[in-house]
Protein backbone atom coordinates (compact mmCIF):
# COMPACT_ATOMS: atom_id res chain seq x y z
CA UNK A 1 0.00 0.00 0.00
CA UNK A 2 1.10 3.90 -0.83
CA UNK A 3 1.59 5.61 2.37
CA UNK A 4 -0.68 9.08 1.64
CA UNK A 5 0.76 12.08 0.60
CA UNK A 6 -1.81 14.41 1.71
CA UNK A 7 -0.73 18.32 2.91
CA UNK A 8 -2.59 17.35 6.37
CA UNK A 9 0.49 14.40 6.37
CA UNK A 10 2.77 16.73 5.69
CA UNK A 11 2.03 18.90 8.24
CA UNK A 12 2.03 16.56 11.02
CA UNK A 13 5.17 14.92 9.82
CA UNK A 14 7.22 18.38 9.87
CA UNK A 15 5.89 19.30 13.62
CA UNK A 16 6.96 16.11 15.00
CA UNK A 17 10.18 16.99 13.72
CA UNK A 18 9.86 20.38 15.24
CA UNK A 19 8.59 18.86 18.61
CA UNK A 20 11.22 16.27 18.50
CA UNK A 21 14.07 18.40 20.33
CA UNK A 22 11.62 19.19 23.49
CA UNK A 23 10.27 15.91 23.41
CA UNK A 24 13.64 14.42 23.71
CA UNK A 25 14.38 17.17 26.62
CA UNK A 26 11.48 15.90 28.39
CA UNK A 27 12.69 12.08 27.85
CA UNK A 28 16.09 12.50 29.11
CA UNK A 29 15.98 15.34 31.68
CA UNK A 30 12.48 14.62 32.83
CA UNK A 31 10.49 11.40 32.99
CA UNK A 32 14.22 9.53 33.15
CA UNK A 33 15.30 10.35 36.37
CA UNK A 34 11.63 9.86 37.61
CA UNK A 35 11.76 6.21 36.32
CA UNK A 36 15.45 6.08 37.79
CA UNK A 37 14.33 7.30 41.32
CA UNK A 38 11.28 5.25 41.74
CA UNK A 39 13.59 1.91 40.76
CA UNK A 40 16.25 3.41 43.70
CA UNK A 41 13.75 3.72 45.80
CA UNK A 42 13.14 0.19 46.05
CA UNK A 43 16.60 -0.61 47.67
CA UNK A 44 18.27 0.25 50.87
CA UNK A 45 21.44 1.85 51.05
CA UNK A 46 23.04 3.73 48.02
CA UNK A 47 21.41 1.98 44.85
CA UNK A 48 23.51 4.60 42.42
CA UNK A 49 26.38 5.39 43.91
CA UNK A 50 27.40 2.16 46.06
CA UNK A 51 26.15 -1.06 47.59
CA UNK A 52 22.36 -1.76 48.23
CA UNK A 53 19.99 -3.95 49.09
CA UNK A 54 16.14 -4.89 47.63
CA UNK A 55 14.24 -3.71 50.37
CA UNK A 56 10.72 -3.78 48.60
CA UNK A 57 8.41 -1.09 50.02
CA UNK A 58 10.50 -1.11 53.52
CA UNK A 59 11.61 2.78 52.53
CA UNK A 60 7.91 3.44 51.64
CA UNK A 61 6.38 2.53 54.93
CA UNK A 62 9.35 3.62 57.08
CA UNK A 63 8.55 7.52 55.41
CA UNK A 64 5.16 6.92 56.53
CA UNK A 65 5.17 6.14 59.61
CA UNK A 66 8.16 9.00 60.19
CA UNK A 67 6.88 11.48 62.63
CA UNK A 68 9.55 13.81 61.56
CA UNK A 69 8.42 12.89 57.84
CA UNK A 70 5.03 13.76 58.13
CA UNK A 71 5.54 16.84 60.63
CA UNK A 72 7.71 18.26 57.90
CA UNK A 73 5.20 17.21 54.95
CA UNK A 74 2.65 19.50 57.23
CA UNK A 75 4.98 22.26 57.74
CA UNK A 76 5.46 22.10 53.68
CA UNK A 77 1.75 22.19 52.92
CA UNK A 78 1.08 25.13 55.23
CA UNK A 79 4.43 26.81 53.59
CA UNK A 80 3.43 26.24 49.92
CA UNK A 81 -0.03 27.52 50.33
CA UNK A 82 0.69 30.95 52.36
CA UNK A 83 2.95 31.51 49.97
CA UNK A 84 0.78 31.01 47.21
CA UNK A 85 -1.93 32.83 48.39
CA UNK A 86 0.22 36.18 49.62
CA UNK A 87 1.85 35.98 46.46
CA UNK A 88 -0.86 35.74 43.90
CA UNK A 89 -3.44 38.59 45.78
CA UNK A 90 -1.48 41.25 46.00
CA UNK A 91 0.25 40.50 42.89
CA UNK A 92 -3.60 40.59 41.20
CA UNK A 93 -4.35 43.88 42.93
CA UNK A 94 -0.75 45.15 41.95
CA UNK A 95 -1.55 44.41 37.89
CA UNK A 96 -4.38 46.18 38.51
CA UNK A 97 -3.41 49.32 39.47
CA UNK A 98 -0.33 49.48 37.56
CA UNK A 99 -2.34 48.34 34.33
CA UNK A 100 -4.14 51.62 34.45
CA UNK A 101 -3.37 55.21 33.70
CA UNK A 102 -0.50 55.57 36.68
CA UNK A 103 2.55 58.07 35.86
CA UNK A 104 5.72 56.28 36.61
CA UNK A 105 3.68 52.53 36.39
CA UNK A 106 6.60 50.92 34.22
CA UNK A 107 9.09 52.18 36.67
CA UNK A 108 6.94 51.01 39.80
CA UNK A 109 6.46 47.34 37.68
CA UNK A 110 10.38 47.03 37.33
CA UNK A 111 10.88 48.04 40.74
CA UNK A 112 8.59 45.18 42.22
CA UNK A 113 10.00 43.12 39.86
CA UNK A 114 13.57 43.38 40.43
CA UNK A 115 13.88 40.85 43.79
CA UNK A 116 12.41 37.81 41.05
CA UNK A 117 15.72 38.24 39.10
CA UNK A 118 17.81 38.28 41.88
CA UNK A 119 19.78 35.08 43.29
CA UNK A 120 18.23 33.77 46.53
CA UNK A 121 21.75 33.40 47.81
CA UNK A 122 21.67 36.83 47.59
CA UNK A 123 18.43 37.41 48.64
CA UNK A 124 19.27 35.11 52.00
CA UNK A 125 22.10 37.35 52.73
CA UNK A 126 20.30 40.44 52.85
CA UNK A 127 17.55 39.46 54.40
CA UNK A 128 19.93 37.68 56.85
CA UNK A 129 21.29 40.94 57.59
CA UNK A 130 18.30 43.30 58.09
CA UNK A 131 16.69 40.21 60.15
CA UNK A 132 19.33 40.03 62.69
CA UNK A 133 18.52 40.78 66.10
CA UNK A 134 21.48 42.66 67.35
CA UNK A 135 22.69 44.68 64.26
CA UNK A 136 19.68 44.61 61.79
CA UNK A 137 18.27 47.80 60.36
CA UNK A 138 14.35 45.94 61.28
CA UNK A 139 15.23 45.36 64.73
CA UNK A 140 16.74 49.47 64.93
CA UNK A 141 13.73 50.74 63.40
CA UNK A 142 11.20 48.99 65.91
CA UNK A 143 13.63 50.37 68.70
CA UNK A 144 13.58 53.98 67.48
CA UNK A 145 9.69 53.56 67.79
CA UNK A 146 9.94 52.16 70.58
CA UNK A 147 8.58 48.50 69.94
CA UNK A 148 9.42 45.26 71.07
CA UNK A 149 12.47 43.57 69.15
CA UNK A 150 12.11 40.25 67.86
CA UNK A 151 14.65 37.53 66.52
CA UNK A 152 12.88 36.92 63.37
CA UNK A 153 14.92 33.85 62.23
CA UNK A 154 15.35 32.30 65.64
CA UNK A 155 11.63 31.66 67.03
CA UNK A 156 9.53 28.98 66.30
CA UNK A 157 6.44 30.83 66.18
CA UNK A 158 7.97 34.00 63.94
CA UNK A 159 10.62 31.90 61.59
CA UNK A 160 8.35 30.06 59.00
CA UNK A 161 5.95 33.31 58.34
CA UNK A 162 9.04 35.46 58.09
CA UNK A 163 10.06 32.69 55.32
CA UNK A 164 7.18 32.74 53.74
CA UNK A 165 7.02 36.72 53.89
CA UNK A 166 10.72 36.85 52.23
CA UNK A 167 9.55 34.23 49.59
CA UNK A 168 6.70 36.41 48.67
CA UNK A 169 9.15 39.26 48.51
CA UNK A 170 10.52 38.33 46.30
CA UNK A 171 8.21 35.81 43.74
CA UNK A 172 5.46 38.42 43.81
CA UNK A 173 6.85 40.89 40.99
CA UNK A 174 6.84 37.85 38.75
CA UNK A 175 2.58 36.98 39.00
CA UNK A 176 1.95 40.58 39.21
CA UNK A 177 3.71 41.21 35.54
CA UNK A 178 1.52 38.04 34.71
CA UNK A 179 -1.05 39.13 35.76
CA UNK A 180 -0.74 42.82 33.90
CA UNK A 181 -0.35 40.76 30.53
CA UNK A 182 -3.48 39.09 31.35
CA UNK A 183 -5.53 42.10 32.42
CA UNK A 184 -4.42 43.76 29.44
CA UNK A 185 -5.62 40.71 26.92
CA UNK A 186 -9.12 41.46 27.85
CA UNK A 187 -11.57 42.91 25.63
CA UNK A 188 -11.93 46.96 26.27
CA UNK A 189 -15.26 46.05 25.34
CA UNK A 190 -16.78 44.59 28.45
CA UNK A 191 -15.01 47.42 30.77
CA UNK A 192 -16.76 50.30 28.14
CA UNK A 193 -20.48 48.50 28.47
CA UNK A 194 -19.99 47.47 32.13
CA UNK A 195 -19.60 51.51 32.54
CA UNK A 196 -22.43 52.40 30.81
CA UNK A 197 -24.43 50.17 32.60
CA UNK A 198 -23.45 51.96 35.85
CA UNK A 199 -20.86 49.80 37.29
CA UNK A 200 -18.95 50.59 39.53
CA UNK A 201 -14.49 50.25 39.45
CA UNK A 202 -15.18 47.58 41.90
CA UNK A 203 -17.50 46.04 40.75
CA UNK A 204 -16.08 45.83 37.01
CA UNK A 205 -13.23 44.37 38.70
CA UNK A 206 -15.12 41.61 40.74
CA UNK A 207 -17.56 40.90 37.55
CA UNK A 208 -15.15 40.40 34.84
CA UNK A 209 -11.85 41.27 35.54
CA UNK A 210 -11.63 38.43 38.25
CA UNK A 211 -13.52 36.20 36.16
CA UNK A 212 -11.79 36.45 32.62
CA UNK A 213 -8.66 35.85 34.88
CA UNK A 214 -9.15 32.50 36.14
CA UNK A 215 -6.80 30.84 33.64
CA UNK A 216 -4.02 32.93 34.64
CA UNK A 217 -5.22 32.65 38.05
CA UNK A 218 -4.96 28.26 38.16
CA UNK A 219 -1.11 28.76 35.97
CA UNK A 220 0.37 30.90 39.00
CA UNK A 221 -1.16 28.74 41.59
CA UNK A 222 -0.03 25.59 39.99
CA UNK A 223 3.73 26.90 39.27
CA UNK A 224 3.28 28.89 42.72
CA UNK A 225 2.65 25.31 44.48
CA UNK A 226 4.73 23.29 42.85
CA UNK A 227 7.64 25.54 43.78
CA UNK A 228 6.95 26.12 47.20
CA UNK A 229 6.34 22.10 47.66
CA UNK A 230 10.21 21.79 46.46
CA UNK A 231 11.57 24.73 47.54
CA UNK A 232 15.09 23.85 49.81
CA UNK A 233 17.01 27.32 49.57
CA UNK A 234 14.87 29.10 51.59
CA UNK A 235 15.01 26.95 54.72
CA UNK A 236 18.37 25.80 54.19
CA UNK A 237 19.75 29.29 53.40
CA UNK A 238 17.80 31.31 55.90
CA UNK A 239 17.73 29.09 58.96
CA UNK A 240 19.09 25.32 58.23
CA UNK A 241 15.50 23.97 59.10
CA UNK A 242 15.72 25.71 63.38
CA UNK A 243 14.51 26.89 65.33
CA UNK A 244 13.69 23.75 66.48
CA UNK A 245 12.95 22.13 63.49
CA UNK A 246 10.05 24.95 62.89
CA UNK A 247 11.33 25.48 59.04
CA UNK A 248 12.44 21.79 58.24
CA UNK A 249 10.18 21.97 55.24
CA UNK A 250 10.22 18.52 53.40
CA UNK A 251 12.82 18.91 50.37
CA UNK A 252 15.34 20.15 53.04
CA UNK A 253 14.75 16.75 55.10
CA UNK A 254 15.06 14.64 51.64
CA UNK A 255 18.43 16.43 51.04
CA UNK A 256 19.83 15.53 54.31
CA UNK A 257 18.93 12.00 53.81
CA UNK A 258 20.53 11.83 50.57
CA UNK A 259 23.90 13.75 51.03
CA UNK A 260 24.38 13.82 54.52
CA UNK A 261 23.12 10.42 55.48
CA UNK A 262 23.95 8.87 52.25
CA UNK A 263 20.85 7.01 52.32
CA UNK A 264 19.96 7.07 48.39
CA UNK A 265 16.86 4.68 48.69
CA UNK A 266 15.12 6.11 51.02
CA UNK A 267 15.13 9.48 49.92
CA UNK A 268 14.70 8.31 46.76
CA UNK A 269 11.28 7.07 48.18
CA UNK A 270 10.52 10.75 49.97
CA UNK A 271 11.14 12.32 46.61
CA UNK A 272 8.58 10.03 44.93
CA UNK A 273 6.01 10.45 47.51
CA UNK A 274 6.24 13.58 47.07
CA UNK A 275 6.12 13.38 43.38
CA UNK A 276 2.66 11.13 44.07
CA UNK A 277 1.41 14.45 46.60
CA UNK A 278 2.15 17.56 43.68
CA UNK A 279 0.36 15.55 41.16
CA UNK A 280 -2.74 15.13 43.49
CA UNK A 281 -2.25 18.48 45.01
CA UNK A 282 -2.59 19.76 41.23
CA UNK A 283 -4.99 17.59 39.86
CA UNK A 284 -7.67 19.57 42.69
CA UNK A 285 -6.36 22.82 41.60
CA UNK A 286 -7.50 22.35 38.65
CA UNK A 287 -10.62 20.42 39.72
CA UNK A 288 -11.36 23.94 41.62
CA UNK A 289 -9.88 26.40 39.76
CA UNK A 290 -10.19 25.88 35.94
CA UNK A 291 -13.14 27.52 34.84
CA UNK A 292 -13.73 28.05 30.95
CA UNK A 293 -13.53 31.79 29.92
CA UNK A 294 -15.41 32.59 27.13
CA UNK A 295 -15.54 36.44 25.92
């Protein structure tokens, strides 16, 4: 039989070959090491670097059954979503105000913007500095008004939401400029009859420009999570997991299993877990969040 030699053929012969570099990304840098890690995680010991042992699903239920494991999960969850949610709301309010008429808005954007860019080595450092409780500009402003001091980075209760604050520092430029790309994608239209029709700034902005921004809303809070779930600088720059254990977040406890224990298997079996957690964690995101947009 002739193979056909139709233009629709063609076409979908030439973007394979197009798609075939970033398909072959995705193979090797991607779904590889998952397949590698979940096979690791079945042994005990160092399956890729030195001697192991089968050990079946022995890495599995010890991570379970972990206190420190699941207290750090927790901590993670609670991390990840306050620093979704502080990112993504004032970064929507942000985009639009600057999206408007403002003198000076571009400026204002690239000034927000600026701490994304930035190294979080950096970022650590600084904030390291202006945190600290003896010498740090925070601490000398709260004294000159005569307020209580506090040691930011070394209290339980005040270390994880100064973490999250810093991460939000700095991420929120990024989902604001998002979000000003979004806002200004939407029909002039809708704004123009919503007006005539007598509605107010408010409620122009609750009635369609909240609405017509779901989409943009679910890819921030998606990306937003996924980072936060993985996220080891900030804990391991900023505090090394203290004040007692208040900012062990769960990549930071996976990397001391791997590279300071040495025990390859069974963090290979934390990382999958929570491999198994983003996808459900993102699979209700967009069970709640996506929401067709039709202008």
């Amino acid at each position: 039989m002739r193979l056909p030699n139709s233009r629709k053929a063609r076409e979908a012969g030439f973007a394979y070959i197009v798609l075939l570099p970033a398909i072959a990304y995705f193979l090797v840098y991607f779904f590889y090491p998952i397949v590698v890690e979940l096979w690791a995680s079945f042994f005990r010991g160092q399956p890729l670097i030195g001697q192991s042992e089968f050990a079946g699903f022995d890495n599995y239920r010890q991570a379970l059954m972990d206190p420190r494991v699941r207290a750090a999960f927790g901590r993670t969850v609670v991390f990840a979503t306050l620093g979704t949610v502080f990112t993504l709301v004032p970064a929507l309010f942000l985009a639009a105000i600057l999206s408007g008429p403002i003198k000076a808005a571009t400026t204002i954007r690239a000034i927000i913007f600026f701490p994304y860019i930035i190294s979080f080595v950096i970022v650590a450092l600084m904030w390291k500095s202006l945190l600290d409780p003896y010498t740090g500009m925070l601490n000398a402003l709260l004294s000159y008004l005569d307020l209580p001091t506090q040691n930011w980075l070394s209290t339980p209760s005040t270390a994880l939401p100064t973490i999250v604050a810093i991460t939000v520092w700095k991420d929120i430029g990024y989902a604001m400029l998002i979000y000003i790309a979004a806002i200004q994608g939407i029909p002039k239209d809708l704004y123009e009859a919503a007006e005539v029709d007598g509605a107010s700034p408010a409620q122009r902005f609750r009635r369609i420009t909240i609405p017509l921004l779901m989409p943009t809303t679910l890819f921030l809070a998606v990306i937003s999570t996924i980072a936060h779930l993985q996220d080891l600088s900030a804990p391991y720059l900023l505090t090394g997991g203290g004040p007692a254990e208040a900012t062990r977040l769960y990549a930071l406890h996976v990397y001391e299993a791997a590279f300071l224990e040495l025990n390859i298997g069974y963090a290979s079996a934390l990382s999958f877990l929570m491999f198994v957690a983003i996808l459900v964690i993102t699979f209700l995101q967009f069970r709640f969040l996506n929401r067709e947009v039709v202008y």
